[in-house]
Each structure stands twice: as structure tokens, then as C-alpha cells.
N, C-alpha and C. Protein backbone atom coordinates (compact mmCIF):
# COMPACT_ATOMS: atom_id res chain seq x y z
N UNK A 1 -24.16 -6.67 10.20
CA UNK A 1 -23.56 -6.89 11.51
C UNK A 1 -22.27 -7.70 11.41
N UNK A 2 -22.13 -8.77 10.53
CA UNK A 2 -20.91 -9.05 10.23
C UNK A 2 -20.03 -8.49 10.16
N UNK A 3 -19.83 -7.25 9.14
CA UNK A 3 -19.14 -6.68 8.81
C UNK A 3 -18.50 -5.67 10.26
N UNK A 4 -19.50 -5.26 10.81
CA UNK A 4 -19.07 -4.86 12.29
C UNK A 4 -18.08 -6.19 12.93
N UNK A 5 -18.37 -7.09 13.24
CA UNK A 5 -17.45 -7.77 13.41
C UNK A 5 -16.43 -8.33 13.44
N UNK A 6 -16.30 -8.27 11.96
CA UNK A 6 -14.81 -8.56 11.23
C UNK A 6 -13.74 -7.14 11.60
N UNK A 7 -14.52 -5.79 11.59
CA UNK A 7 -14.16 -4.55 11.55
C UNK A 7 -13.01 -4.63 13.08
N UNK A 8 -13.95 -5.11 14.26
CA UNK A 8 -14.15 -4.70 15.76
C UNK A 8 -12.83 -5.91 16.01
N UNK A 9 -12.70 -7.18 15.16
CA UNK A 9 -11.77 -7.95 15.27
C UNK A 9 -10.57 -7.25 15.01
N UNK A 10 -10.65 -6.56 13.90
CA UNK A 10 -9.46 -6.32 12.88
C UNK A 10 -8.48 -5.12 13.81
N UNK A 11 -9.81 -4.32 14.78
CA UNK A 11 -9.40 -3.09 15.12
C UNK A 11 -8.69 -3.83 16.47
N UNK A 12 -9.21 -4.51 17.27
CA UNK A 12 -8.69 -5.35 18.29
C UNK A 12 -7.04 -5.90 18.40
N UNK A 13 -7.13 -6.71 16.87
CA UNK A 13 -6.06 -7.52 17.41
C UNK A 13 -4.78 -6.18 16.54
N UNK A 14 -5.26 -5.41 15.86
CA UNK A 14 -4.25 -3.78 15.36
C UNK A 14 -4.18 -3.07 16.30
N UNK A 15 -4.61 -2.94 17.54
CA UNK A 15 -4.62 -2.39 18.78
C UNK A 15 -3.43 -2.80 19.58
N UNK A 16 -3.92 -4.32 20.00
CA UNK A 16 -2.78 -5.38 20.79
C UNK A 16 -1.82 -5.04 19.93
N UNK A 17 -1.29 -5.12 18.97
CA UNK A 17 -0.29 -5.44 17.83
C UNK A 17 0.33 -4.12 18.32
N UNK A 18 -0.10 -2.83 17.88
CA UNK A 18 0.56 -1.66 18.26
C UNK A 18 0.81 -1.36 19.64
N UNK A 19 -0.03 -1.76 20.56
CA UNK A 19 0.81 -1.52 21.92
C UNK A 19 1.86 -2.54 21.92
N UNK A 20 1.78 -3.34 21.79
CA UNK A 20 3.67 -4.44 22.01
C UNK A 20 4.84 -3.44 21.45
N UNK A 21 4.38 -2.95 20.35
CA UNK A 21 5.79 -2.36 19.60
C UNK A 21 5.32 -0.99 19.62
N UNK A 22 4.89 -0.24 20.56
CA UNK A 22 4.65 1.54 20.32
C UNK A 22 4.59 1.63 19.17
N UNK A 23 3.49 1.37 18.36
CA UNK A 23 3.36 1.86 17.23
C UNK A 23 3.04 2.86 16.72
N UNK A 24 3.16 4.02 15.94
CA UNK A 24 2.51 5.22 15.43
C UNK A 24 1.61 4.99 14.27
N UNK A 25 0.32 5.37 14.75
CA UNK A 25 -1.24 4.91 14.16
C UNK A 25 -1.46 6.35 13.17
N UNK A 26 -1.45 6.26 12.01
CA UNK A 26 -1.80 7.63 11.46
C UNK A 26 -3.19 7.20 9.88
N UNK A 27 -3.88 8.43 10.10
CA UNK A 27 -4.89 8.09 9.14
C UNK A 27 -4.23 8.71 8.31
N UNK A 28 -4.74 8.26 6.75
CA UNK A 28 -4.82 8.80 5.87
C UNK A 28 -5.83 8.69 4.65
N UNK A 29 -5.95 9.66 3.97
CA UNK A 29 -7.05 9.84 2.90
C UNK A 29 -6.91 9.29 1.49
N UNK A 30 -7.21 8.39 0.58
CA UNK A 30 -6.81 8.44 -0.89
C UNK A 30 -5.82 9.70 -1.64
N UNK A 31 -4.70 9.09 -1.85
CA UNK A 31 -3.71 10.20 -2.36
C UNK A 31 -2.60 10.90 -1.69
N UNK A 32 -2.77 10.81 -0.69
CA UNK A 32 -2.25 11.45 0.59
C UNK A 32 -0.86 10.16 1.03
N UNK A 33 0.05 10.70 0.91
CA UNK A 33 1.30 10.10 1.53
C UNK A 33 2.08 10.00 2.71
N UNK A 34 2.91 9.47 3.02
CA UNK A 34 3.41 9.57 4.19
C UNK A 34 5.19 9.14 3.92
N UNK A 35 5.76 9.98 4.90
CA UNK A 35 7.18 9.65 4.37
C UNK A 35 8.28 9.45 5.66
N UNK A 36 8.80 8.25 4.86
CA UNK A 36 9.53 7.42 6.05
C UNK A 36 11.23 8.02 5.95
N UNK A 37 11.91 8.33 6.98
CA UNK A 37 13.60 8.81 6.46
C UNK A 37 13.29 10.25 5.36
N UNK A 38 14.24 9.96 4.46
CA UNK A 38 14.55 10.48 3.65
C UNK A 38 14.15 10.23 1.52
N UNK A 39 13.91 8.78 2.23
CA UNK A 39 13.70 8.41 0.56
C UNK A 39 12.64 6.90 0.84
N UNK A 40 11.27 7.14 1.50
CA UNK A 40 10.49 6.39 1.40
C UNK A 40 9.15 7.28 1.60
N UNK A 41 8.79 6.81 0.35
CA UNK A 41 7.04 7.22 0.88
C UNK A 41 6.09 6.05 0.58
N UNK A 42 4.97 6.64 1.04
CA UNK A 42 4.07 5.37 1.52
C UNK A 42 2.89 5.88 0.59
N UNK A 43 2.14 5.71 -0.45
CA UNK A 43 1.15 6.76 -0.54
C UNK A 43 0.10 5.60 -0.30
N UNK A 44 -1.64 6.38 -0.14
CA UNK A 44 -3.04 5.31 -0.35
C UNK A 44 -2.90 5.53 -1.50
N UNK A 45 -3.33 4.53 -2.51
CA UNK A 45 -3.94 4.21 -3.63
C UNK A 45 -5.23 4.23 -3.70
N UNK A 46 -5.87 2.93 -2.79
CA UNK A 46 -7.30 2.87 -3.02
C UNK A 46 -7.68 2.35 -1.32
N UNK A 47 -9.64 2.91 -1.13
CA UNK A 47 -9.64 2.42 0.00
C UNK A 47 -11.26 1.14 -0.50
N UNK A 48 -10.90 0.24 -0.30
CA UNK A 48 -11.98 -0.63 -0.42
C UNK A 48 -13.00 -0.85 0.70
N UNK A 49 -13.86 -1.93 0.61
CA UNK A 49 -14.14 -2.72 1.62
C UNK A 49 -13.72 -3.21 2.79
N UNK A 50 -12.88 -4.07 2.51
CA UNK A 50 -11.84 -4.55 3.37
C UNK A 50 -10.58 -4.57 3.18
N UNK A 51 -10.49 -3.88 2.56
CA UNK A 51 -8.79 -3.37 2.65
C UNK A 51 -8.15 -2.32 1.74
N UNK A 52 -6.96 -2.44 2.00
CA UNK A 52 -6.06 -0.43 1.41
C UNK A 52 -5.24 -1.20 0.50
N UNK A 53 -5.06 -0.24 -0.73
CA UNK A 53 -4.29 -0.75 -1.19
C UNK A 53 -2.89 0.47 -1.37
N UNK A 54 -1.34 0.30 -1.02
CA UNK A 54 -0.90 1.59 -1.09
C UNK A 54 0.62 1.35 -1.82
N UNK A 55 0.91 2.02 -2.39
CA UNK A 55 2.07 2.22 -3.43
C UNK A 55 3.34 2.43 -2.18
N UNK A 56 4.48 1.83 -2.42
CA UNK A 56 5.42 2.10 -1.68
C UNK A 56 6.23 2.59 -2.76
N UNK A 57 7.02 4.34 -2.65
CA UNK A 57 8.24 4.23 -3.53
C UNK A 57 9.53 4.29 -2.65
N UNK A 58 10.20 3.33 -2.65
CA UNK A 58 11.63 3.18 -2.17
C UNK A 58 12.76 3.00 -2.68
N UNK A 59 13.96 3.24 -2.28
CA UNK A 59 15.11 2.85 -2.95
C UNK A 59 15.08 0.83 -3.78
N UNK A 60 15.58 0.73 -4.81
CA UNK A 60 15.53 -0.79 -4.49
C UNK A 60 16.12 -0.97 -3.08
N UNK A 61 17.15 -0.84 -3.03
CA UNK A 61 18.33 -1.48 -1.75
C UNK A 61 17.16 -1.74 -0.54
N UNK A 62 15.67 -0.81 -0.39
CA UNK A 62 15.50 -1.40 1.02
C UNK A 62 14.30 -2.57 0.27
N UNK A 63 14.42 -3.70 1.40
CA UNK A 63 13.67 -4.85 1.50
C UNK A 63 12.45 -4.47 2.04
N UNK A 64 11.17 -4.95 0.81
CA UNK A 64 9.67 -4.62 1.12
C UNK A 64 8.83 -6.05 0.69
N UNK A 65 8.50 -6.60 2.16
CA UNK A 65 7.28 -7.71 2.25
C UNK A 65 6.16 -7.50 2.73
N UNK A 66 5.74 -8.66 2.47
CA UNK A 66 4.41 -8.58 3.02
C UNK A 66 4.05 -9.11 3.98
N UNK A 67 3.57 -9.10 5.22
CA UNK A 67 4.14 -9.77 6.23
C UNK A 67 3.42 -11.28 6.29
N UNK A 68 2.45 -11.46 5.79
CA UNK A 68 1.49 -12.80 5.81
C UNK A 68 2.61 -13.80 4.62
N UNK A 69 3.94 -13.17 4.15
CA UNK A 69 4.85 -13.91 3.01
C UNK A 69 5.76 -14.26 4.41
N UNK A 70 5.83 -13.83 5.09
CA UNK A 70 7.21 -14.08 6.19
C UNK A 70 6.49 -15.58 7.12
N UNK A 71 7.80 -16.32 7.44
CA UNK A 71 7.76 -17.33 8.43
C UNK A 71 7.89 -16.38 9.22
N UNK A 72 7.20 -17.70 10.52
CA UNK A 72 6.70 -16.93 11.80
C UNK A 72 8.18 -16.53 12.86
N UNK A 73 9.24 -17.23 12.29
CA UNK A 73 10.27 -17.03 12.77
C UNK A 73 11.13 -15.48 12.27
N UNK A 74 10.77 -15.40 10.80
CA UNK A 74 11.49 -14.30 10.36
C UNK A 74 10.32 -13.01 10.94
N UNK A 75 8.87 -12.93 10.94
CA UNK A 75 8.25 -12.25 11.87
C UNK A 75 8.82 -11.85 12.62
N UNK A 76 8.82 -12.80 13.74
CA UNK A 76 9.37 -12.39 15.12
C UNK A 76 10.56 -11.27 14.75
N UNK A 77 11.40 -12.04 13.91
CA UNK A 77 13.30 -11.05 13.87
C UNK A 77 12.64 -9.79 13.75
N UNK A 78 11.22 -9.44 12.91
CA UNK A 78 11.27 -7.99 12.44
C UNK A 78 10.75 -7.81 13.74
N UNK A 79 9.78 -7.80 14.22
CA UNK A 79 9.04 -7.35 15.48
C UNK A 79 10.37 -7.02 16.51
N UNK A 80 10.72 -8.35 16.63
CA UNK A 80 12.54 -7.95 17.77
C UNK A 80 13.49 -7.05 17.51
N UNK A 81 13.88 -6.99 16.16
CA UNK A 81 14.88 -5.62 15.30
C UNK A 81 13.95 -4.41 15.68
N UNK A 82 12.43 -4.13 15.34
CA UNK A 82 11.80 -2.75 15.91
C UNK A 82 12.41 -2.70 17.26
N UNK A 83 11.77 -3.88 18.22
CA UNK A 83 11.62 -3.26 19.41
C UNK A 83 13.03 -2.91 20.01
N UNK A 84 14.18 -3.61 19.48
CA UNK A 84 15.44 -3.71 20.20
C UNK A 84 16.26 -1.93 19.85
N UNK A 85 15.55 -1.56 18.23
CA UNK A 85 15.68 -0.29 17.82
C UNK A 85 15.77 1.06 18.50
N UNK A 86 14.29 0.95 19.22
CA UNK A 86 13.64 1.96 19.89
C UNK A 86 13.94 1.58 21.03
N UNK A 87 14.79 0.89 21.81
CA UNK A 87 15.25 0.66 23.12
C UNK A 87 16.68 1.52 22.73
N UNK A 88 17.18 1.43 22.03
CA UNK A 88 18.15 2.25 21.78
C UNK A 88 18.13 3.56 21.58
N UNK A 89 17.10 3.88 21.39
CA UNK A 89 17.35 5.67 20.95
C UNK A 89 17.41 6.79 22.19
């Protein structure tokens, strides 16, 4: 039942999180990629317990963190750069 819990949290506050910024929610399977632009893909690696682990191949030039490495200030800039993005298009 724990594990339901932690799950029902995780799915909750990834819910809230994606409605603020219209997020696009997509599953995927071990192996299976996804591709961002022109020269980013995303692939799964592995699916655990509690968490994914997934290979990013990108140009060097683009910048890839992790977001629990970011101050809560540089957070925000990315969350504000999305949303200010997609107000533009």
C-alpha cells in the first residue's frame, strides 16, 4: 500500500506540474525513443521500481540538467522561458 502511495503522490503533483505549463504526457516502452526538433532524442533505457532511467543524445551545444541540480530561482527561469515560449506561437 505504500507503494500505492508514493505512486498516487508522484502522479498528483506530475499532474499539477503539467497543467501549469501544457505539458505533453507521452508513454513509452524500454527502447522506444522520442524525438525533440531535429537533433534530440530521448530514448528509455531502463524501467525500475521507482524510476526511468533514459539516454539523452543531443548536440553538445544544447544544455542538459537535472532539474533537482537547479536553484529554485534558475527553475522558475526554465518553467517562465516554456511558458513565455508557447504564448508566442
Amino acid at each position: 500500500m505504500e507503494d500505492y502511495a508514493e505512486i498516487k503522490k508522484f502522479l498528483t503533483v506530475s499532474t499539477e506540474f503539467s497543467e501549469r505549463i501544457d505539458m505533453l504526457v507521452l508513454g513509452r516502452a524500454v527502447g522506444e525513443s522520442i524525438i525533440i526538433g531535429e537533433n534530440i532524442r530521448i530514448v528509455i533505457v531502463k524501467i525500475g521500481k521507482h524510476k526511468v532511467s533514459i539516454g539523452i543524445d543531443a548536440p553538445r551545444s544544447v544544455s542538459v540538467a537535472r532539474n533537482e541540480l537547479l536553484s529554485e530561482e534558475e527553475n522558475q527561469l526554465v518553467i517562465d522561458k516554456i511558458s513565455d515560449s508557447k504564448l508566442s506561437q
